[in-house]
Protein backbone atom coordinates (compact mmCIF):
# COMPACT_ATOMS: atom_id res chain seq x y z
CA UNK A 1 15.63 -33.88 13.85
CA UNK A 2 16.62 -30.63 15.49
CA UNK A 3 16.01 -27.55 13.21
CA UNK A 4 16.92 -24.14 13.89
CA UNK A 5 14.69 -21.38 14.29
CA UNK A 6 15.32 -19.63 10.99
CA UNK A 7 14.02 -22.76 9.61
CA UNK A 8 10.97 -23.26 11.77
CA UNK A 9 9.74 -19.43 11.32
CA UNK A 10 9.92 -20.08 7.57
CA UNK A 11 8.04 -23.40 7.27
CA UNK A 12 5.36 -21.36 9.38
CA UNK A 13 5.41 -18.27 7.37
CA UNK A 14 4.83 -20.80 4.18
CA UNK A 15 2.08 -22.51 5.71
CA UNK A 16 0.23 -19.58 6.69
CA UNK A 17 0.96 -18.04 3.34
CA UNK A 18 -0.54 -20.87 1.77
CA UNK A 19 -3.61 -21.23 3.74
CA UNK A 20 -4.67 -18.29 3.82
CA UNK A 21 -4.20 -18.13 0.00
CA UNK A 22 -1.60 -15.02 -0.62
CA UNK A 23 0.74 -17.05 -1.98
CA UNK A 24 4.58 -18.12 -0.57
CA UNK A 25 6.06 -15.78 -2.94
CA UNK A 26 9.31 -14.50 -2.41
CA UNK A 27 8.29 -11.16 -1.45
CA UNK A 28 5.11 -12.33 0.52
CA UNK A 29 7.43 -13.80 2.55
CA UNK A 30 10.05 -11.42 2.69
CA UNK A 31 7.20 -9.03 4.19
CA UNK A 32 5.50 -11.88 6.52
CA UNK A 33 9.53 -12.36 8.20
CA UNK A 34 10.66 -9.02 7.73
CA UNK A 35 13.91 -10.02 5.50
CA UNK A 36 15.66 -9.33 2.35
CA UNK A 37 14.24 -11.19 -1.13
CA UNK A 38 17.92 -12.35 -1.70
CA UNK A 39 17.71 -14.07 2.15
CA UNK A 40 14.70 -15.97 1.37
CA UNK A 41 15.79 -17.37 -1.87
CA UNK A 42 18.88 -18.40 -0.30
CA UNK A 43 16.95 -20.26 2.52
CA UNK A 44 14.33 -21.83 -0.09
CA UNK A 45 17.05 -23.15 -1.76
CA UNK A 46 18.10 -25.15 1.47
CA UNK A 47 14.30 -25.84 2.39
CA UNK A 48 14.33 -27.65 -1.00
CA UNK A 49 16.96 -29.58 -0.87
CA UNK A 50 15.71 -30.53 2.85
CA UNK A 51 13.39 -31.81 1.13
CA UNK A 52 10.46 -29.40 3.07
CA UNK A 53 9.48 -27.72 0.08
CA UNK A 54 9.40 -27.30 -3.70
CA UNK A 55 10.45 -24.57 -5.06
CA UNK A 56 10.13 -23.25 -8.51
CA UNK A 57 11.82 -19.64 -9.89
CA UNK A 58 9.53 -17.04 -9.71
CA UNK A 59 6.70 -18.98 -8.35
CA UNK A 60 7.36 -19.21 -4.78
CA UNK A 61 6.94 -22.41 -2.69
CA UNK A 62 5.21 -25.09 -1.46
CA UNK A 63 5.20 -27.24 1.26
CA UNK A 64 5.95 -31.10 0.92
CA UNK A 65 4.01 -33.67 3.60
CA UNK A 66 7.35 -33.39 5.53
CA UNK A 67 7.35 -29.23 5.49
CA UNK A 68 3.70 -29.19 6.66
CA UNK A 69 4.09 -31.57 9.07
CA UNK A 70 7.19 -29.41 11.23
CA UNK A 71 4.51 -26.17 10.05
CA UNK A 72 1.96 -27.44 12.24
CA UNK A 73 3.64 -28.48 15.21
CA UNK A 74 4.98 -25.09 15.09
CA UNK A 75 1.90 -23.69 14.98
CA UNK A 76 0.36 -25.87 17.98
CA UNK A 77 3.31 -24.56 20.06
CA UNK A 78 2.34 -21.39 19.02
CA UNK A 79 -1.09 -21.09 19.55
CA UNK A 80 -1.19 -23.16 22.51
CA UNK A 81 1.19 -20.56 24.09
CA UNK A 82 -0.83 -17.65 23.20
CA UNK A 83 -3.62 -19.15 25.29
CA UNK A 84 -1.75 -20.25 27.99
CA UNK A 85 -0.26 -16.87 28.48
CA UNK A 86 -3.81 -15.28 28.02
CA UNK A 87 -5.88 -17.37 30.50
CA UNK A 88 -3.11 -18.77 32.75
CA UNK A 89 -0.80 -15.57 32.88
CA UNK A 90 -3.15 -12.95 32.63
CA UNK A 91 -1.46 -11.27 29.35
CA UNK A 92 -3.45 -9.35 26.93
CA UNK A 93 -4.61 -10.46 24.25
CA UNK A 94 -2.21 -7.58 22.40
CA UNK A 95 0.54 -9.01 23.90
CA UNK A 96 0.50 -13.17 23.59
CA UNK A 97 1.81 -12.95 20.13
CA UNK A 98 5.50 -11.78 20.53
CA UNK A 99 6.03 -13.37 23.50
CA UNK A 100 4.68 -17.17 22.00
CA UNK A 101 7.03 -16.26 18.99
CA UNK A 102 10.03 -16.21 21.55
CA UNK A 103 8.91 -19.40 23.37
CA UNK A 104 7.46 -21.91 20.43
CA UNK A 105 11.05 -23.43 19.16
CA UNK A 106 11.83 -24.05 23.15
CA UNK A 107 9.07 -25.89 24.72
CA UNK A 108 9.50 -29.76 24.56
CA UNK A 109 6.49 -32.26 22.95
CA UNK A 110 5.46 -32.90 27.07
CA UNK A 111 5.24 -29.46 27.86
CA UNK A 112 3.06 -28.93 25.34
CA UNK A 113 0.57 -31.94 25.93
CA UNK A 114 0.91 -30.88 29.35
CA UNK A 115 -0.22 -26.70 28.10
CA UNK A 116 -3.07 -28.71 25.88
CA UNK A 117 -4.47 -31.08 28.87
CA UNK A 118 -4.60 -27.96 31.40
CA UNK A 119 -6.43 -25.77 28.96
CA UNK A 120 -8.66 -28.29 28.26
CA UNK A 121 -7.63 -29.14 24.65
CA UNK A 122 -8.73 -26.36 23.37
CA UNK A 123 -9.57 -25.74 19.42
CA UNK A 124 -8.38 -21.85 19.07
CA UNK A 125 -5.91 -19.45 20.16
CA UNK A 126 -7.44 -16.39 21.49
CA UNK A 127 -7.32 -14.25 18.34
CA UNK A 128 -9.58 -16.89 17.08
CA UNK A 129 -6.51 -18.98 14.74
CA UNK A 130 -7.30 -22.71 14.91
CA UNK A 131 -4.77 -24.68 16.91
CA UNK A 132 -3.84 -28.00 14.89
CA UNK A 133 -4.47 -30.71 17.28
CA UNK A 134 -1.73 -33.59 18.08
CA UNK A 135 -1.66 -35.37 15.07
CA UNK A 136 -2.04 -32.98 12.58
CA UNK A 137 -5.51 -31.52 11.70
CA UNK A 138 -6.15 -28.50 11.69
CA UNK A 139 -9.39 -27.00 12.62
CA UNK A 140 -11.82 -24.82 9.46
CA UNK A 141 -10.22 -21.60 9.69
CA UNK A 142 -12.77 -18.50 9.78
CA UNK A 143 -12.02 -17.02 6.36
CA UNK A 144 -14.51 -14.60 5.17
CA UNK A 145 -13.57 -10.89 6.12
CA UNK A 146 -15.89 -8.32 7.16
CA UNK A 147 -15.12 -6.45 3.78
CA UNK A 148 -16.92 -9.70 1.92
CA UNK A 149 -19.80 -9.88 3.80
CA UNK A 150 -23.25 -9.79 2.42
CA UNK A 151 -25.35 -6.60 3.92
CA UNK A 152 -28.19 -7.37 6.00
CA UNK A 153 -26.63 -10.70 7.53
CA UNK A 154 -26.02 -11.52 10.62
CA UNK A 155 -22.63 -13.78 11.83
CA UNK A 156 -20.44 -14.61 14.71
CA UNK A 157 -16.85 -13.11 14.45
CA UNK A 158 -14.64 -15.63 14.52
CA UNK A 159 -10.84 -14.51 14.28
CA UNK A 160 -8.84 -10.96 14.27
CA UNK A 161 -5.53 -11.29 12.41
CA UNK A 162 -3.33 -11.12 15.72
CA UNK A 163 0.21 -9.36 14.51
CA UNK A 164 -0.64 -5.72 15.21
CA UNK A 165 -1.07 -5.28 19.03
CA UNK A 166 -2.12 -1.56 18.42
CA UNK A 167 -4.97 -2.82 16.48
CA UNK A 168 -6.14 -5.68 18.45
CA UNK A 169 -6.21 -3.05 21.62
CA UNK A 170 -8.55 -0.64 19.35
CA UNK A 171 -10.68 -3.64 18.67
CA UNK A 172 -10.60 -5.28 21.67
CA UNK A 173 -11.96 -1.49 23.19
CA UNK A 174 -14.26 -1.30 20.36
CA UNK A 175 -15.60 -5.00 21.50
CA UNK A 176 -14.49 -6.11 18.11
CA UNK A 177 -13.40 -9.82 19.60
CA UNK A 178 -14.32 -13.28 18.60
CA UNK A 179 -17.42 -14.89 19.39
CA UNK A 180 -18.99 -11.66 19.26
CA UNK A 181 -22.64 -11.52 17.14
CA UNK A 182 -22.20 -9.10 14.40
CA UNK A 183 -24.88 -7.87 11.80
CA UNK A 184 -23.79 -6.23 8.12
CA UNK A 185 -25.94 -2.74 8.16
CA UNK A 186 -24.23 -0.89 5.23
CA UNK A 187 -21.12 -1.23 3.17
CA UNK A 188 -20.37 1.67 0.98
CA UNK A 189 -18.90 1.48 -2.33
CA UNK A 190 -15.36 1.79 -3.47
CA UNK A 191 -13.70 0.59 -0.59
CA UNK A 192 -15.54 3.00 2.08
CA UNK A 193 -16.41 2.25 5.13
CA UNK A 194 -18.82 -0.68 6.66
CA UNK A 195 -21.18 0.00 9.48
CA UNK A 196 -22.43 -2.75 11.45
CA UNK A 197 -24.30 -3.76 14.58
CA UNK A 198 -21.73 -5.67 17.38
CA UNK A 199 -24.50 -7.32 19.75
CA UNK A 200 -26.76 -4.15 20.21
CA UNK A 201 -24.08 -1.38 19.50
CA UNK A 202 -23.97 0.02 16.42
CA UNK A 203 -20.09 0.32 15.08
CA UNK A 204 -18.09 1.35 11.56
CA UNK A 205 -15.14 -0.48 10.24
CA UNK A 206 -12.52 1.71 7.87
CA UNK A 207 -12.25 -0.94 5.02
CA UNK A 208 -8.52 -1.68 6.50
CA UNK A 209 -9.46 -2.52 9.32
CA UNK A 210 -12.28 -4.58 8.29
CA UNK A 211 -9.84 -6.96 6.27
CA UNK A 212 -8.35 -7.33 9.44
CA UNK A 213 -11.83 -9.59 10.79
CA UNK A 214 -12.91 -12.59 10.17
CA UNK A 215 -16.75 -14.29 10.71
CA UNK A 216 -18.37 -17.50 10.63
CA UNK A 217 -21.90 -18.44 9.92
């Protein structure tokens, strides 16, 4: 089935809305696509009776098997691209997003097993976002934030939220990047600040920006 773009970039907005447990509200995904409330409900409406969602007023959507299915392959493209044009094409790290949003609905199921077999199938993108693999499965997704980490414990950052390249420069300078080793040191109250030790370098997050990062065990 060919799908149009609008249509993709909305079954991929509702997927990562979902995952990463905001919600697919109406407005959430207004924001995440950058449109009008009265444009999404129109286009839920057509997602439903597509039969890629449900959809109930007020209390935002849901993907069906079918829905997540077209989500991930999006996704794969996606992510797959972002690497490619990272360790292939020499882009920055700050850059791979936009450009793998312009080329994911145009690459064909070969190119992209052909992307995946040259990068040695790899298992995430370079912000640290798991890439589902072929059939389906998606990889554990590093989901606690800096902000909800316990003090005096030490992890492994594994993901930056990737859709701000001004911020992903700062951290990238700051050596903010996954796989980096990164101790909790202090976390002041009330939202404040959170110092921390990156390898051997001592470093402070504004809380904002700390939301922004992700770690593993």
């Amino acid at each position: 089935m060919s799908l149009s773009q609008s249509v993709e970039d909305y079954l991929k907005a509702i997927y990562i809305l979902e995952t990463e447990g905001e919600g697919a509200t109406t407005t959430n995904i207004a924001e995440n696509l950058q449109v009008s409330n009265a444009s999404v409900t129109n286009m839920l409406k057509r997602l439903a009776t597509m039969n890629f969602i449900e959809h109930k007023s007020y209390k935002g959507a849901q993907l069906t098997e079918t829905g997540t299915k077209i989500a991930l392959e999006i996704l794969r493209h996606h992510r797959l691209l972002e690497l490619y044009l990272k360790e292939i094409m020499g882009y920055s790290w700050d850059e791979v997003h936009d450009e793998a949003e312009k080329l994911e609905h145009h690459i064909s199921e070969q190119f992209e097993d052909k992307i995946a077999e040259l990068l040695d199938h790899p298992t995430h993108d370079p912000h640290g976002d798991p890439i589902p693999s072929k059939d389906g499965v998606m990889p554990e997704i590093a989901s606690l934030s800096v902000c909800d980490a316990e003090e005096g414990k030490s992890y492994l950052i594994g993901r930056v939220k990737d859709q701000d390249p001004e911020l992903l420069r700062y951290l990238e300078k700051s050596g903010v990047i996954p796989g980096v080793k990164i101790k909790i040191l202090e976390k002041a109250p009330f939202e404040g600040p959170i110092k921390v030790l990156l390898e051997n370098e001592e470093f402070t997050f504004g809380y904002s920006i700390a939301r922004q990062v992700y770690l593993v065990n």
